[in-house]
Structures are given as structure tokens and as C-alpha cells.
N, C-alpha and C. Protein backbone atom coordinates (compact mmCIF):
# COMPACT_ATOMS: atom_id res chain seq x y z
N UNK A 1 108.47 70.36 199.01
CA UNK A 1 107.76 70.24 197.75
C UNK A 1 106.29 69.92 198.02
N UNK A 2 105.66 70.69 196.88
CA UNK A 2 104.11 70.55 197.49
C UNK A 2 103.72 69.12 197.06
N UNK A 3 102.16 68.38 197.27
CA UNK A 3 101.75 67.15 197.20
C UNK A 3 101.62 67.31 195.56
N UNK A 4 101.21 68.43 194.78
CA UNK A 4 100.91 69.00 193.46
C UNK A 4 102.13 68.33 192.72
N UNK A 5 103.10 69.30 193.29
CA UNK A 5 104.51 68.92 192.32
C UNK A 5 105.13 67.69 192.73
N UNK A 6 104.79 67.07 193.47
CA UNK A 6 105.26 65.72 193.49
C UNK A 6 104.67 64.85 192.44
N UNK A 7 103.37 65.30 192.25
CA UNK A 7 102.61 64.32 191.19
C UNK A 7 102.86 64.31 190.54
N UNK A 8 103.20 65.63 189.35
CA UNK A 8 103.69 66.59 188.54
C UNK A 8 104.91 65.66 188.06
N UNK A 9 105.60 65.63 188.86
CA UNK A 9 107.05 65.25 188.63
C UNK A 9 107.22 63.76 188.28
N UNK A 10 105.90 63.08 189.29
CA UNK A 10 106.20 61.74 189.10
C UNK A 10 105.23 60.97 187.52
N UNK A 11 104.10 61.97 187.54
CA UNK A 11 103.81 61.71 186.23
C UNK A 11 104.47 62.45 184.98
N UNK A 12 105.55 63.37 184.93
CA UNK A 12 106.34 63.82 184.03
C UNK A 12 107.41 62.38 183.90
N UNK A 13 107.76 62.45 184.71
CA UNK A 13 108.39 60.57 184.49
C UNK A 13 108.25 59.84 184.07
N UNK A 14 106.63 59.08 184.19
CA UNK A 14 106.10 58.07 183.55
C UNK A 14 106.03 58.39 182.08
N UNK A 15 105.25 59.39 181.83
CA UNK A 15 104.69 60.19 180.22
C UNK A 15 105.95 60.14 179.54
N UNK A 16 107.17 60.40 180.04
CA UNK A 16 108.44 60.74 179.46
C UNK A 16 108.75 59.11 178.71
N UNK A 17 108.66 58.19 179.77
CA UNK A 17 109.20 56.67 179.52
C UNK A 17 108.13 55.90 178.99
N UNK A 18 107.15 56.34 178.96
CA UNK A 18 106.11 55.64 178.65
C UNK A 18 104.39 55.76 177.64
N UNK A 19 104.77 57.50 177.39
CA UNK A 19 104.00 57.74 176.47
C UNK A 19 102.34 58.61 177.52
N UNK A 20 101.69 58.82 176.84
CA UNK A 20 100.31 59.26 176.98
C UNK A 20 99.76 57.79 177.22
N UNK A 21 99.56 57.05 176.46
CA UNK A 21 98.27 55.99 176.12
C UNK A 21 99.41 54.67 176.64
N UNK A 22 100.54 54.87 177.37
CA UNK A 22 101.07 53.86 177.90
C UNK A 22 101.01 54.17 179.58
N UNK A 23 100.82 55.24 179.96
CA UNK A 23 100.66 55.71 181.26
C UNK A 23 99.19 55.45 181.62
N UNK A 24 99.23 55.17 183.29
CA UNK A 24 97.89 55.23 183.48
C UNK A 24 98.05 56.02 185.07
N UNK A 25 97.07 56.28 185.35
CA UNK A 25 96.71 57.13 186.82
C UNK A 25 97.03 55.95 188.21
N UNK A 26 96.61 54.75 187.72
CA UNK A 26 97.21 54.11 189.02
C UNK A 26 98.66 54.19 189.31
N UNK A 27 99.65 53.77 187.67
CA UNK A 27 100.99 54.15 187.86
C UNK A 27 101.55 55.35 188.34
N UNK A 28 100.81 56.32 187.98
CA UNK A 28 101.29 57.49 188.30
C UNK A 28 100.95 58.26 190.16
N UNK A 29 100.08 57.23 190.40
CA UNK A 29 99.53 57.83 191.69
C UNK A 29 100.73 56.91 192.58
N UNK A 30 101.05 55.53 192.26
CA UNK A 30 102.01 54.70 192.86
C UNK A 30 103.21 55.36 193.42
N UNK A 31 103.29 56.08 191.98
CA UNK A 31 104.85 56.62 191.89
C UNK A 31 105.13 58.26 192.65
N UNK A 32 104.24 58.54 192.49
CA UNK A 32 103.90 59.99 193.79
C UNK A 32 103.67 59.49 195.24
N UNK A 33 103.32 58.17 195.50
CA UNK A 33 103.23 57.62 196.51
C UNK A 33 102.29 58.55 197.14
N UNK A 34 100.95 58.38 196.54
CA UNK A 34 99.62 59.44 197.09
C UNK A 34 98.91 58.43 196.53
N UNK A 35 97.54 58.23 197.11
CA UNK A 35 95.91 57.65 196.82
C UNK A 35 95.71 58.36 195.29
N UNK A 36 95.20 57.06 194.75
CA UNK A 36 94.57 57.43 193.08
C UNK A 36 93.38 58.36 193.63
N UNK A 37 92.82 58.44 194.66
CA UNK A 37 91.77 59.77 194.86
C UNK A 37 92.30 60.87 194.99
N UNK A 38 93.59 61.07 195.60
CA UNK A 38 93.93 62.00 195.66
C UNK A 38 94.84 62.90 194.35
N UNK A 39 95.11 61.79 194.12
CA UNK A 39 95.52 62.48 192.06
C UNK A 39 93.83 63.07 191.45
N UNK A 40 92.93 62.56 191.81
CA UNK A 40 92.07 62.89 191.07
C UNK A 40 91.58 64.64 191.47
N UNK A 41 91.83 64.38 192.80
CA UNK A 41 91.60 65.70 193.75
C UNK A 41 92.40 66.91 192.84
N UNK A 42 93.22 66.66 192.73
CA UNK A 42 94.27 67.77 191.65
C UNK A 42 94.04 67.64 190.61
N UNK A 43 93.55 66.39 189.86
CA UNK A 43 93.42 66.61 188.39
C UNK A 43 92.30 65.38 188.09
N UNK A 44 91.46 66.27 187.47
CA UNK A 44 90.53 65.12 186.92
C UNK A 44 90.41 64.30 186.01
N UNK A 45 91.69 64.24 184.93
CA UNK A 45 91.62 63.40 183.90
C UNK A 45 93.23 62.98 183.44
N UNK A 46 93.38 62.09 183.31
CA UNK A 46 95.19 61.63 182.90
C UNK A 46 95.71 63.02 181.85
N UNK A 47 94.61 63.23 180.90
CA UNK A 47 94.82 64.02 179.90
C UNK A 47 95.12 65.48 180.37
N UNK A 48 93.87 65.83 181.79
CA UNK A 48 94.39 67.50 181.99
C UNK A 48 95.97 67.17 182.84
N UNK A 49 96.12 65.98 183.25
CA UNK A 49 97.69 66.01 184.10
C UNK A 49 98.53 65.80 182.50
N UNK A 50 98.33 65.70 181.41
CA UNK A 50 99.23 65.84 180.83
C UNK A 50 99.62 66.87 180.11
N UNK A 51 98.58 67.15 179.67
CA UNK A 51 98.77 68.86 179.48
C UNK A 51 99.26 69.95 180.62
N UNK A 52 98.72 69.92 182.03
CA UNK A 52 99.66 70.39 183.03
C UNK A 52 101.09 69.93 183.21
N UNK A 53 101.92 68.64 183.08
CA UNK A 53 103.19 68.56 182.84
C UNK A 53 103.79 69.54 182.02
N UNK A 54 102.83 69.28 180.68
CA UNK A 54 103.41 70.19 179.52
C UNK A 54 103.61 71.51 179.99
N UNK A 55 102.21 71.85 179.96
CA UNK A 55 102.46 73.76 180.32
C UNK A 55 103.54 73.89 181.74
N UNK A 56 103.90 72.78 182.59
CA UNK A 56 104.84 73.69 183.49
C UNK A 56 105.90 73.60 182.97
N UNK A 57 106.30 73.14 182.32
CA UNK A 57 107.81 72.96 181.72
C UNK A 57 107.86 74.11 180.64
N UNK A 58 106.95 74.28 179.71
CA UNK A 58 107.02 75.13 178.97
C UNK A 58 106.85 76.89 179.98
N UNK A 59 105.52 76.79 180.71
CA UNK A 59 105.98 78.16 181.60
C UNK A 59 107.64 78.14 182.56
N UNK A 60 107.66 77.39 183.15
CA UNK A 60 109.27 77.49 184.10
C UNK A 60 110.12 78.20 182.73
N UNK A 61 110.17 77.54 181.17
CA UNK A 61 111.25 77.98 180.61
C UNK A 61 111.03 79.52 180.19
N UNK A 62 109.72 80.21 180.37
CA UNK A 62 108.96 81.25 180.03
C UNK A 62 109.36 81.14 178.11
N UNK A 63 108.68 80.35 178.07
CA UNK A 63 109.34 79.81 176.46
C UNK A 63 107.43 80.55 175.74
N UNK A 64 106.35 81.31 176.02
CA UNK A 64 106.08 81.79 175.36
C UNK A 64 106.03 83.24 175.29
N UNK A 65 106.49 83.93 176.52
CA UNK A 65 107.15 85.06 176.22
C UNK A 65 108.04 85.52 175.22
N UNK A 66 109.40 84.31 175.42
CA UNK A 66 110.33 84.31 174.43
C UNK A 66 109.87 84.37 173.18
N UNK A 67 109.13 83.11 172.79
CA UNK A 67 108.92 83.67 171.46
C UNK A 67 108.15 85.00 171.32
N UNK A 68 107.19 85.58 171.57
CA UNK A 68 106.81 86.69 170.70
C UNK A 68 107.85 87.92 171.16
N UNK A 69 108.25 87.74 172.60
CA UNK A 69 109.47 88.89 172.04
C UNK A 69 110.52 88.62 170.95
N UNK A 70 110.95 87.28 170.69
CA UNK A 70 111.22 87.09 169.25
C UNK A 70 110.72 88.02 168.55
N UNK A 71 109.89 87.23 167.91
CA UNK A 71 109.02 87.95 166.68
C UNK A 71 109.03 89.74 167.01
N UNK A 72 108.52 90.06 167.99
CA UNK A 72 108.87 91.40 167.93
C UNK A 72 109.92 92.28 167.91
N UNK A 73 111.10 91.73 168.10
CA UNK A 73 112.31 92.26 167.86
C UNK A 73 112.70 92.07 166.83
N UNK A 74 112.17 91.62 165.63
CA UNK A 74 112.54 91.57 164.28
C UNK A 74 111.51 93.20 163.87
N UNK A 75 110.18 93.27 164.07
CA UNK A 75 109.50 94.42 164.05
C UNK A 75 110.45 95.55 164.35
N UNK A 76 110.85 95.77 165.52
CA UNK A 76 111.96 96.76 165.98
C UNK A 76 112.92 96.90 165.53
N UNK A 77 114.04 96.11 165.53
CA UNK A 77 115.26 96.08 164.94
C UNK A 77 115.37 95.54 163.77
N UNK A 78 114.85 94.84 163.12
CA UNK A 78 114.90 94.44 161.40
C UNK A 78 115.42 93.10 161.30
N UNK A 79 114.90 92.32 160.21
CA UNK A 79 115.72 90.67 160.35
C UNK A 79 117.09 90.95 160.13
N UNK A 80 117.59 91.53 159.97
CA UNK A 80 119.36 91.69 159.83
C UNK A 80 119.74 91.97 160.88
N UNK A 81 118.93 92.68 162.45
CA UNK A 81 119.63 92.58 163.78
C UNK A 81 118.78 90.78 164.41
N UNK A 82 118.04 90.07 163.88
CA UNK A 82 117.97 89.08 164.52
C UNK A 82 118.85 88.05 163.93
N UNK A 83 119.25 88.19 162.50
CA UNK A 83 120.18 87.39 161.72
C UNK A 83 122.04 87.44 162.73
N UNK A 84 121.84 88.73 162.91
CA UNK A 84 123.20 88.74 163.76
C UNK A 84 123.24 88.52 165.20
N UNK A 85 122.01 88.45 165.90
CA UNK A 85 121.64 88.17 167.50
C UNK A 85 121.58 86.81 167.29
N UNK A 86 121.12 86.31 166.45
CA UNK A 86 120.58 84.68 166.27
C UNK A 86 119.54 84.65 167.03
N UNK A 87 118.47 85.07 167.84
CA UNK A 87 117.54 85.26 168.64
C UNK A 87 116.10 84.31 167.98
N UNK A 88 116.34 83.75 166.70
CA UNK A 88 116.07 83.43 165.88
C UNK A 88 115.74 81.72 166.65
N UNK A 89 116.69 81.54 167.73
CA UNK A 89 116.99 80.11 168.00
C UNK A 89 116.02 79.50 169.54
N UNK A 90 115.38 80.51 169.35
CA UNK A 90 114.72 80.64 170.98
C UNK A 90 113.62 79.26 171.43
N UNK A 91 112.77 78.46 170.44
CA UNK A 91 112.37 77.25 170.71
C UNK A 91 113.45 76.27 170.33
N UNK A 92 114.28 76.32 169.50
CA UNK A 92 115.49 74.94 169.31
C UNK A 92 116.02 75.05 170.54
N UNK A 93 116.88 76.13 171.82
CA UNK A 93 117.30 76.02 172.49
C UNK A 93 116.41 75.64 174.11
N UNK A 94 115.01 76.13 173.90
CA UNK A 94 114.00 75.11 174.89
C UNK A 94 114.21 73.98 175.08
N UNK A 95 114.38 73.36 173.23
CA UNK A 95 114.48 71.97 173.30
C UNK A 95 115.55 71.21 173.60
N UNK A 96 116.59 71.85 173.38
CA UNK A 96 117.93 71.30 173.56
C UNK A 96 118.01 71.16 175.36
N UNK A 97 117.11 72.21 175.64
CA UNK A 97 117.35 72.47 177.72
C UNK A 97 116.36 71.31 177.94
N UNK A 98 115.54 70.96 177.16
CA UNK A 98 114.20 70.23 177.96
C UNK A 98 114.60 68.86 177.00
N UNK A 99 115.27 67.91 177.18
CA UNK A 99 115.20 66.64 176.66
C UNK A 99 113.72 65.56 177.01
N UNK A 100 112.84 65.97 178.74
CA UNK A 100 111.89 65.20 178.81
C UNK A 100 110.77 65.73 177.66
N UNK A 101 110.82 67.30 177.49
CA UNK A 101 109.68 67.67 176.44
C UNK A 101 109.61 66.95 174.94
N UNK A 102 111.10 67.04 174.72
CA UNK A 102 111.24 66.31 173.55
C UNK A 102 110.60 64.91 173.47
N UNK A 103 110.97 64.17 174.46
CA UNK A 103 110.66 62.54 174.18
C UNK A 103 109.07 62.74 174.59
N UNK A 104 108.25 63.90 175.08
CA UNK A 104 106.61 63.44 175.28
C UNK A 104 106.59 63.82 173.84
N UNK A 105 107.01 64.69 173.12
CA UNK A 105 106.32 65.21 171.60
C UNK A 105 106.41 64.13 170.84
N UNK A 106 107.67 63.04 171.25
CA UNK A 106 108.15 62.15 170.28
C UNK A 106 107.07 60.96 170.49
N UNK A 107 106.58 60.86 171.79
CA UNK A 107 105.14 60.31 172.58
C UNK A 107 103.71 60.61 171.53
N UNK A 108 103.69 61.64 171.38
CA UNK A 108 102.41 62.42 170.81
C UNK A 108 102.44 62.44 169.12
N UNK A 109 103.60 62.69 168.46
CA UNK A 109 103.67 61.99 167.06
C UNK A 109 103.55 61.03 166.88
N UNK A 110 103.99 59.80 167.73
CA UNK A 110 103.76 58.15 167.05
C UNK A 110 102.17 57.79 167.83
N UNK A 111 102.05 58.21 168.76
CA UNK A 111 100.40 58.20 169.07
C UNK A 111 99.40 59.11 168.30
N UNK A 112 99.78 59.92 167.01
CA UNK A 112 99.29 60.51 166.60
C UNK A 112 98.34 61.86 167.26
N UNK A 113 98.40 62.26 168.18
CA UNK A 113 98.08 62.71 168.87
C UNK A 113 97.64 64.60 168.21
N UNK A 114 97.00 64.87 168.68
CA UNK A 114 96.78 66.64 168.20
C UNK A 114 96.97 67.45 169.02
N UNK A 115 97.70 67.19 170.28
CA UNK A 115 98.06 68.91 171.54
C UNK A 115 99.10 69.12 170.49
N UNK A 116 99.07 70.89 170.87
CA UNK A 116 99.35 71.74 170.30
C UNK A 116 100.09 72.74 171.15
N UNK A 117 101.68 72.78 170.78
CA UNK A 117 102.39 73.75 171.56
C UNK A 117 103.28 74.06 169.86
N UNK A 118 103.37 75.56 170.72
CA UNK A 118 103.04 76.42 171.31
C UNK A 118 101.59 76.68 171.96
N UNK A 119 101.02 77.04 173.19
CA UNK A 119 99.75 76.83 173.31
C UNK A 119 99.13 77.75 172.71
N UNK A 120 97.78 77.59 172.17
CA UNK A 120 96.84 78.66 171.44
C UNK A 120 97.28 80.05 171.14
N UNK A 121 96.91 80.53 172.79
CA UNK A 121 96.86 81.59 173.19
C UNK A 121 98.12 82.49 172.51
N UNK A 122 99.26 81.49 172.52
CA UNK A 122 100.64 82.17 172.18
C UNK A 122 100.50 82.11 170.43
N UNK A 123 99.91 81.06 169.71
CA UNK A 123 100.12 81.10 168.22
C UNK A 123 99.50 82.39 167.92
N UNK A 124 98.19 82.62 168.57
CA UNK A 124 97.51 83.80 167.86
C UNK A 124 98.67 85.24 168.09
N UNK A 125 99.30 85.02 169.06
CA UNK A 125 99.89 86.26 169.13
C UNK A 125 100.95 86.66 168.17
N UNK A 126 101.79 85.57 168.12
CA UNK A 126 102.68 85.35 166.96
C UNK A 126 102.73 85.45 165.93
N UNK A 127 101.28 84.64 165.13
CA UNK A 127 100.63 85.24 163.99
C UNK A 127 100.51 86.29 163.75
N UNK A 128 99.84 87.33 164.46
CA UNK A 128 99.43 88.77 164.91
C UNK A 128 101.02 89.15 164.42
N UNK A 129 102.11 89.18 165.12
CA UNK A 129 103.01 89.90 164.76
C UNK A 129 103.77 89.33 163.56
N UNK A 130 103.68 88.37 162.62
CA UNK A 130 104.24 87.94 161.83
C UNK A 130 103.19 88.63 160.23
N UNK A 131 102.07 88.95 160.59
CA UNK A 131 101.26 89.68 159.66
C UNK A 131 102.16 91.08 159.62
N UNK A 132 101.86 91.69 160.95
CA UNK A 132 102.49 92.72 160.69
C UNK A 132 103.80 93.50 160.08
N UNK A 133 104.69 92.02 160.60
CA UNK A 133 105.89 91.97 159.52
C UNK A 133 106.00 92.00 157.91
N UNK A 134 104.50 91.12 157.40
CA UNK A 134 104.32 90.72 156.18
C UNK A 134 103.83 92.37 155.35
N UNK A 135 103.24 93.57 155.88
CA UNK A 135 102.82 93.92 155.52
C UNK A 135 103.80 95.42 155.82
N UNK A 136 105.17 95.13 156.57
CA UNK A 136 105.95 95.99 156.37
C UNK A 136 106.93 95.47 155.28
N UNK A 137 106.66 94.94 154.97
CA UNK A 137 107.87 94.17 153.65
C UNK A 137 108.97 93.60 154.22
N UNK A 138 108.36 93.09 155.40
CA UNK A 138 109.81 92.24 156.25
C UNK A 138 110.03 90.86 155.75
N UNK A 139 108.91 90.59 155.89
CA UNK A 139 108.77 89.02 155.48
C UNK A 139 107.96 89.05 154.26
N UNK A 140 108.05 88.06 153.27
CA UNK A 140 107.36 87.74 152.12
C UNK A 140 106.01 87.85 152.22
N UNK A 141 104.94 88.16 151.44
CA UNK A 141 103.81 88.01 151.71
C UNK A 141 102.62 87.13 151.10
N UNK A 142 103.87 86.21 150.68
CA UNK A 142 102.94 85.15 149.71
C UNK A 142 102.78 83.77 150.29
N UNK A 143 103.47 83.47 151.73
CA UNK A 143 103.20 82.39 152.43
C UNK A 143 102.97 82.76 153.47
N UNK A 144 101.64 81.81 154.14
CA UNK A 144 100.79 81.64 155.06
C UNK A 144 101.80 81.77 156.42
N UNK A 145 101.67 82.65 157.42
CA UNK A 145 101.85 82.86 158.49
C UNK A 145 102.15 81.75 159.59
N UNK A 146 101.00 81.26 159.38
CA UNK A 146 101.21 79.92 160.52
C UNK A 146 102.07 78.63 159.51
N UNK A 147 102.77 78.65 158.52
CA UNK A 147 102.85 77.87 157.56
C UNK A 147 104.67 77.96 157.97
N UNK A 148 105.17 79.17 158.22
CA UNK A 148 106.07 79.52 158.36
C UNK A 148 106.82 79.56 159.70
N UNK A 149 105.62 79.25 161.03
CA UNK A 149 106.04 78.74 162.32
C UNK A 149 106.09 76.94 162.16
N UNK A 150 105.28 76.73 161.31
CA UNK A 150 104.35 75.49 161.28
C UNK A 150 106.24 74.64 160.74
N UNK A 151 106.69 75.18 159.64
CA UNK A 151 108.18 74.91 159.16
C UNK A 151 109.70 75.19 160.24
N UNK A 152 109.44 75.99 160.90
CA UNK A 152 110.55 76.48 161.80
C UNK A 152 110.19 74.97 163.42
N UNK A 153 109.29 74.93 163.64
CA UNK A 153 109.14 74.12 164.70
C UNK A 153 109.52 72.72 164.20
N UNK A 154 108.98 72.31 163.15
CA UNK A 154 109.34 70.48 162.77
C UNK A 154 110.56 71.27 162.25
N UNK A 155 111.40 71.87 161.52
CA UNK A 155 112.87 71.79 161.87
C UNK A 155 113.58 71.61 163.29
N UNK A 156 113.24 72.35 164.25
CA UNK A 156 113.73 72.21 165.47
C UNK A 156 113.02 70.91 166.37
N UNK A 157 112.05 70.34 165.76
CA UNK A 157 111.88 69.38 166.59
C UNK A 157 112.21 68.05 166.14
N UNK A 158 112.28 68.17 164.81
CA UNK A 158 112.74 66.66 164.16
C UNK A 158 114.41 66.67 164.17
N UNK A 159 114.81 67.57 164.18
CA UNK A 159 116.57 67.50 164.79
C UNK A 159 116.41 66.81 165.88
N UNK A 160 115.97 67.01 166.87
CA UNK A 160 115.98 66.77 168.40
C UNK A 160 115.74 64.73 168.26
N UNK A 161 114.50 64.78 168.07
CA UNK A 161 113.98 63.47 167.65
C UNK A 161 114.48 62.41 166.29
N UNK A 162 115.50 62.85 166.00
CA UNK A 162 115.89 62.49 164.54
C UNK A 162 117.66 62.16 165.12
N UNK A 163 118.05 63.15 165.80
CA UNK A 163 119.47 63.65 165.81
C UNK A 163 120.53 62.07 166.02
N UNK A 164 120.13 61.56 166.77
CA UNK A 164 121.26 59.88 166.83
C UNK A 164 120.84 59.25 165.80
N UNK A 165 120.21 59.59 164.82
CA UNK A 165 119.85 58.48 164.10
C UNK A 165 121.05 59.26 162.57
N UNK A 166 120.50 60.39 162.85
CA UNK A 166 121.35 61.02 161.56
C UNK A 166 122.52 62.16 161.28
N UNK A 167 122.42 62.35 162.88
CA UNK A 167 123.86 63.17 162.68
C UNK A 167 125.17 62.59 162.17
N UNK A 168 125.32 60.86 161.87
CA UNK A 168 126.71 60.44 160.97
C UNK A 168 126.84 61.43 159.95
N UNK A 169 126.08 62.05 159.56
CA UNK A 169 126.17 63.42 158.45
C UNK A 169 127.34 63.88 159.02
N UNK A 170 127.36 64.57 159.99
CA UNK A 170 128.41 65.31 160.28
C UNK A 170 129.53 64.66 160.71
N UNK A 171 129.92 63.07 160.80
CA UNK A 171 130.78 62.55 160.83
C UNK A 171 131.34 62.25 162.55
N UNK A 172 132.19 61.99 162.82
CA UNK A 172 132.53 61.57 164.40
C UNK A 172 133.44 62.42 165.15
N UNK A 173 133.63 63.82 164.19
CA UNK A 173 135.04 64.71 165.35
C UNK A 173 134.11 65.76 165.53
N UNK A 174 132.53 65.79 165.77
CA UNK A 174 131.62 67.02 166.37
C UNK A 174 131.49 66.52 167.71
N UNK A 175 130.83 67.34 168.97
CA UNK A 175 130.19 66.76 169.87
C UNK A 175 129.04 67.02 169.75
N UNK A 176 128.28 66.88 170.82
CA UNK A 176 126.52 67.13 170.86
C UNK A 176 126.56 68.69 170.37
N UNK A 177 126.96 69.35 171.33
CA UNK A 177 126.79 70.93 171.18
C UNK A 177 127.01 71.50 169.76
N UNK A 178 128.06 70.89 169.71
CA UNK A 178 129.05 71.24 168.01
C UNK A 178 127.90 71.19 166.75
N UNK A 179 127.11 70.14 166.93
CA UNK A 179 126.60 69.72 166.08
C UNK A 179 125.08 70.25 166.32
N UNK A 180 124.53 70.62 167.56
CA UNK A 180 123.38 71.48 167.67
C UNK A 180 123.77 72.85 167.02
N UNK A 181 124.90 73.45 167.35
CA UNK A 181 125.17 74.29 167.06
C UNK A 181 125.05 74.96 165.63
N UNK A 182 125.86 74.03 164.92
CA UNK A 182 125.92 73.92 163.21
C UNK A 182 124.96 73.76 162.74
N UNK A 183 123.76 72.87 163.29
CA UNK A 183 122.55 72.58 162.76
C UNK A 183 121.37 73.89 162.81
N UNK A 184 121.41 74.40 163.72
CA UNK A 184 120.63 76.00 163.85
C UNK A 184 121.19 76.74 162.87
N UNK A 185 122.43 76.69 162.59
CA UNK A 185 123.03 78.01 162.41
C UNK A 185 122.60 77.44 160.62
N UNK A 186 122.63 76.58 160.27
CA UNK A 186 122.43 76.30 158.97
C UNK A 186 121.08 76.07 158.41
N UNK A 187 120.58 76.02 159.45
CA UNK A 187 118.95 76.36 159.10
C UNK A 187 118.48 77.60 159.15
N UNK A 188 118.81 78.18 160.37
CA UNK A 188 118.69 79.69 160.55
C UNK A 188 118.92 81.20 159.01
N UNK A 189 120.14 80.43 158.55
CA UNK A 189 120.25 80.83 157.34
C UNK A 189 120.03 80.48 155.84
N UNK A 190 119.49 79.02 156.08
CA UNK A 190 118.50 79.06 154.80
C UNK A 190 116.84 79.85 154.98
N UNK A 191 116.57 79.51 156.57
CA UNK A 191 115.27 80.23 156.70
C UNK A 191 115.51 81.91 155.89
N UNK A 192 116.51 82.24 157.17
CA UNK A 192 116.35 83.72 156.71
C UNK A 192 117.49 84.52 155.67
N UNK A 193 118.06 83.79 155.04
CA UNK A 193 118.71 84.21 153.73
C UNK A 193 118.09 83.66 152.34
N UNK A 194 117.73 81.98 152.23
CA UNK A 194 117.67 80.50 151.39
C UNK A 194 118.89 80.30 151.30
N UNK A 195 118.78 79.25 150.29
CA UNK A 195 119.42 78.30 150.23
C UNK A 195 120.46 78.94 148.73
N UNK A 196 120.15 79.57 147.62
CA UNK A 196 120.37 79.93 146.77
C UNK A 196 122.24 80.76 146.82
N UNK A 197 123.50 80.55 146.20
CA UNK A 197 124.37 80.90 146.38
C UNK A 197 124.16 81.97 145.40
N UNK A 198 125.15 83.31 145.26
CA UNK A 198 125.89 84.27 144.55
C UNK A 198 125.49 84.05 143.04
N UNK A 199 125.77 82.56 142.48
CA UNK A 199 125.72 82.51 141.19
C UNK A 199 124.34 82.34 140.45
């Protein structure tokens, strides 16, 4: 393992248990067991090593590919082949694989914090293809684009961050999975059906 990803790893640790603004560079250089100069050598600010944690976890999962081939396979095949692929589930199941990502976001909401993932680069693209949807009559065209990722992500992320506190909803004969499971699938179809029954 390189001297990089050791740091990487050992400050993905700290950030995880301890937050942004509870971590500091001496702890983190301790715990890589490398010179605080030499953390600096790789990264010049606590902040760009935290945003590099972020983006490697999010690239290893290639979690912004996924999404816009999302989005574009609704373009291609129609929301009624992503309603039946469920393909629909592609950042809830990041999160469900990445439990340390979860607890830094849960880091970055109570620190109030403003990084932004999906990163930039990937919202604009997404947007881009979610217009184009809007203007084939796929999707509605009376709500805001980013308004409609902006709703799909705090569903999938406040489950994650929420979930021991309030899954007694579903009572005590689910397991974890059972109950991730049910929870997509019932959002998934108010997103892309509502909520509204037959009558």
C-alpha cells in the first residue's frame, strides 16, 4: 500500500469517528504513522484530504458514472423499463455499500457544512439529461430539475442516517436488508408512480 493510501485510510477513520471540525492533521498524521510534513507533502489542507477521502470512495464505487447512465436509460428505454429494472436505486445502494460515507455526510449536516456530492461536474450532467427527459414528456415539466435530484438524495440519505431511530415503523420480524429493501421500493414508487390510489 502506497504512503498516499495509508493516509487516506487513516484519515477516512478519523473523519468517520470524529467529524471534519473534530479531526485534526496531527491526529491524522499519528494514525498513518508518517510526519505531519509529510501529510502536508500530499495534501495541503485537512479540507483538500477531506474531500479526497470523499471522492475516492465515491470514484472506487464508480457511483458517478452510475448515475447518469441511470438517467440515461430512462431516455432509452422509458420510465416503465427503469420502474421494472429498479435501476432507479443506484445512489441508495452506494449508501447502503458505504456505511463510512454515510456517517461523514451525517458529519457535514450537523456541522452544517456545504460539500456537495454528487460532485459538480456530475450534477451538471444529470441535469442536462433530466431536461431532456422534461421536454420529451418523460418527466413533468413543471418542477425544477435539480429540485427533483435535490428530493431523491435526502430520501436516500435520511433513511440511512435516520434508519435505527425509526425503522420500529416496520416493527421487529424485518432485518436490515428487508427493511432497506421495502424502503426503496416504496419510495421508488411514490417517486415514479405518487402516492395517489385507483380511487
Amino acid at each position: 500500500m502506497s504512503t498516499r493510501d495509508s493516509i487516506l485510510d487513516a484519515a477516512e477513520e478519523i473523519f468517520v469517528n470524529s467529524g471534519f471540525s473534530g479531526s485534526s492533521m496531527k491526529r491524522i498524521a499519528e494514525k498513518a504513522a508518517v510526519a505531519k510534513s509529510l501529510l502536508y507533502h500530499y495534501f495541503s489542507s485537512k479540507r483538500e484530504l477531506w474531500d479526497e477521502v470523499i471522492q475516492r470512495r465515491v470514484s472506487l464505487a464508480k457511483l458517478p458514472d452510475r448515475m447518469i447512465q441511470m438517467v440515461s436509460s430512462i431516455a432509452a428505454d422509458g420510465l416503465e423499463a427503469v420502474r421494472n429494472k429498479k435501476n432507479h436505486t443506484t445512489y441508495f445502494e452506494f449508501l447502503s455499500d458505504n456505511p463510512q460515507f454515510v456517517r461523514m455526510l451525517a458529519w457535514l449536516n450537523a456541522e452544517q457544512s456545504q460539500w456537495i456530492c454528487p460532485p459538480l461536474e456530475v450534477r451538471a450532467e444529470v441535469i442536462a439529461e433530466l431536461q431532456k427527459l422534461q421536454k420529451k414528456g418523460i418527466f413533468r415539466d413543471d418542477i425544477d430539475p435539480r429540485m427533483f435530484v435535490i428530493c431523491f438524495m435526502s430520501i436516500c440519505e435520511m433513511w440511512f442516517m435516520s434508519k435505527s431511530r425509526i425503522s420500529a415503523w416496520f416493527g421487529e420480524d424485518m432485518n436490515e436488508d428487508e427493511m432497506n429493501k421495502k424502503y426503496i421500493d416504496a419510495a421508488g414508487k411514490i417517486l415514479l408512480y405518487g402516492i395517489v390510489g385507483k380511487k
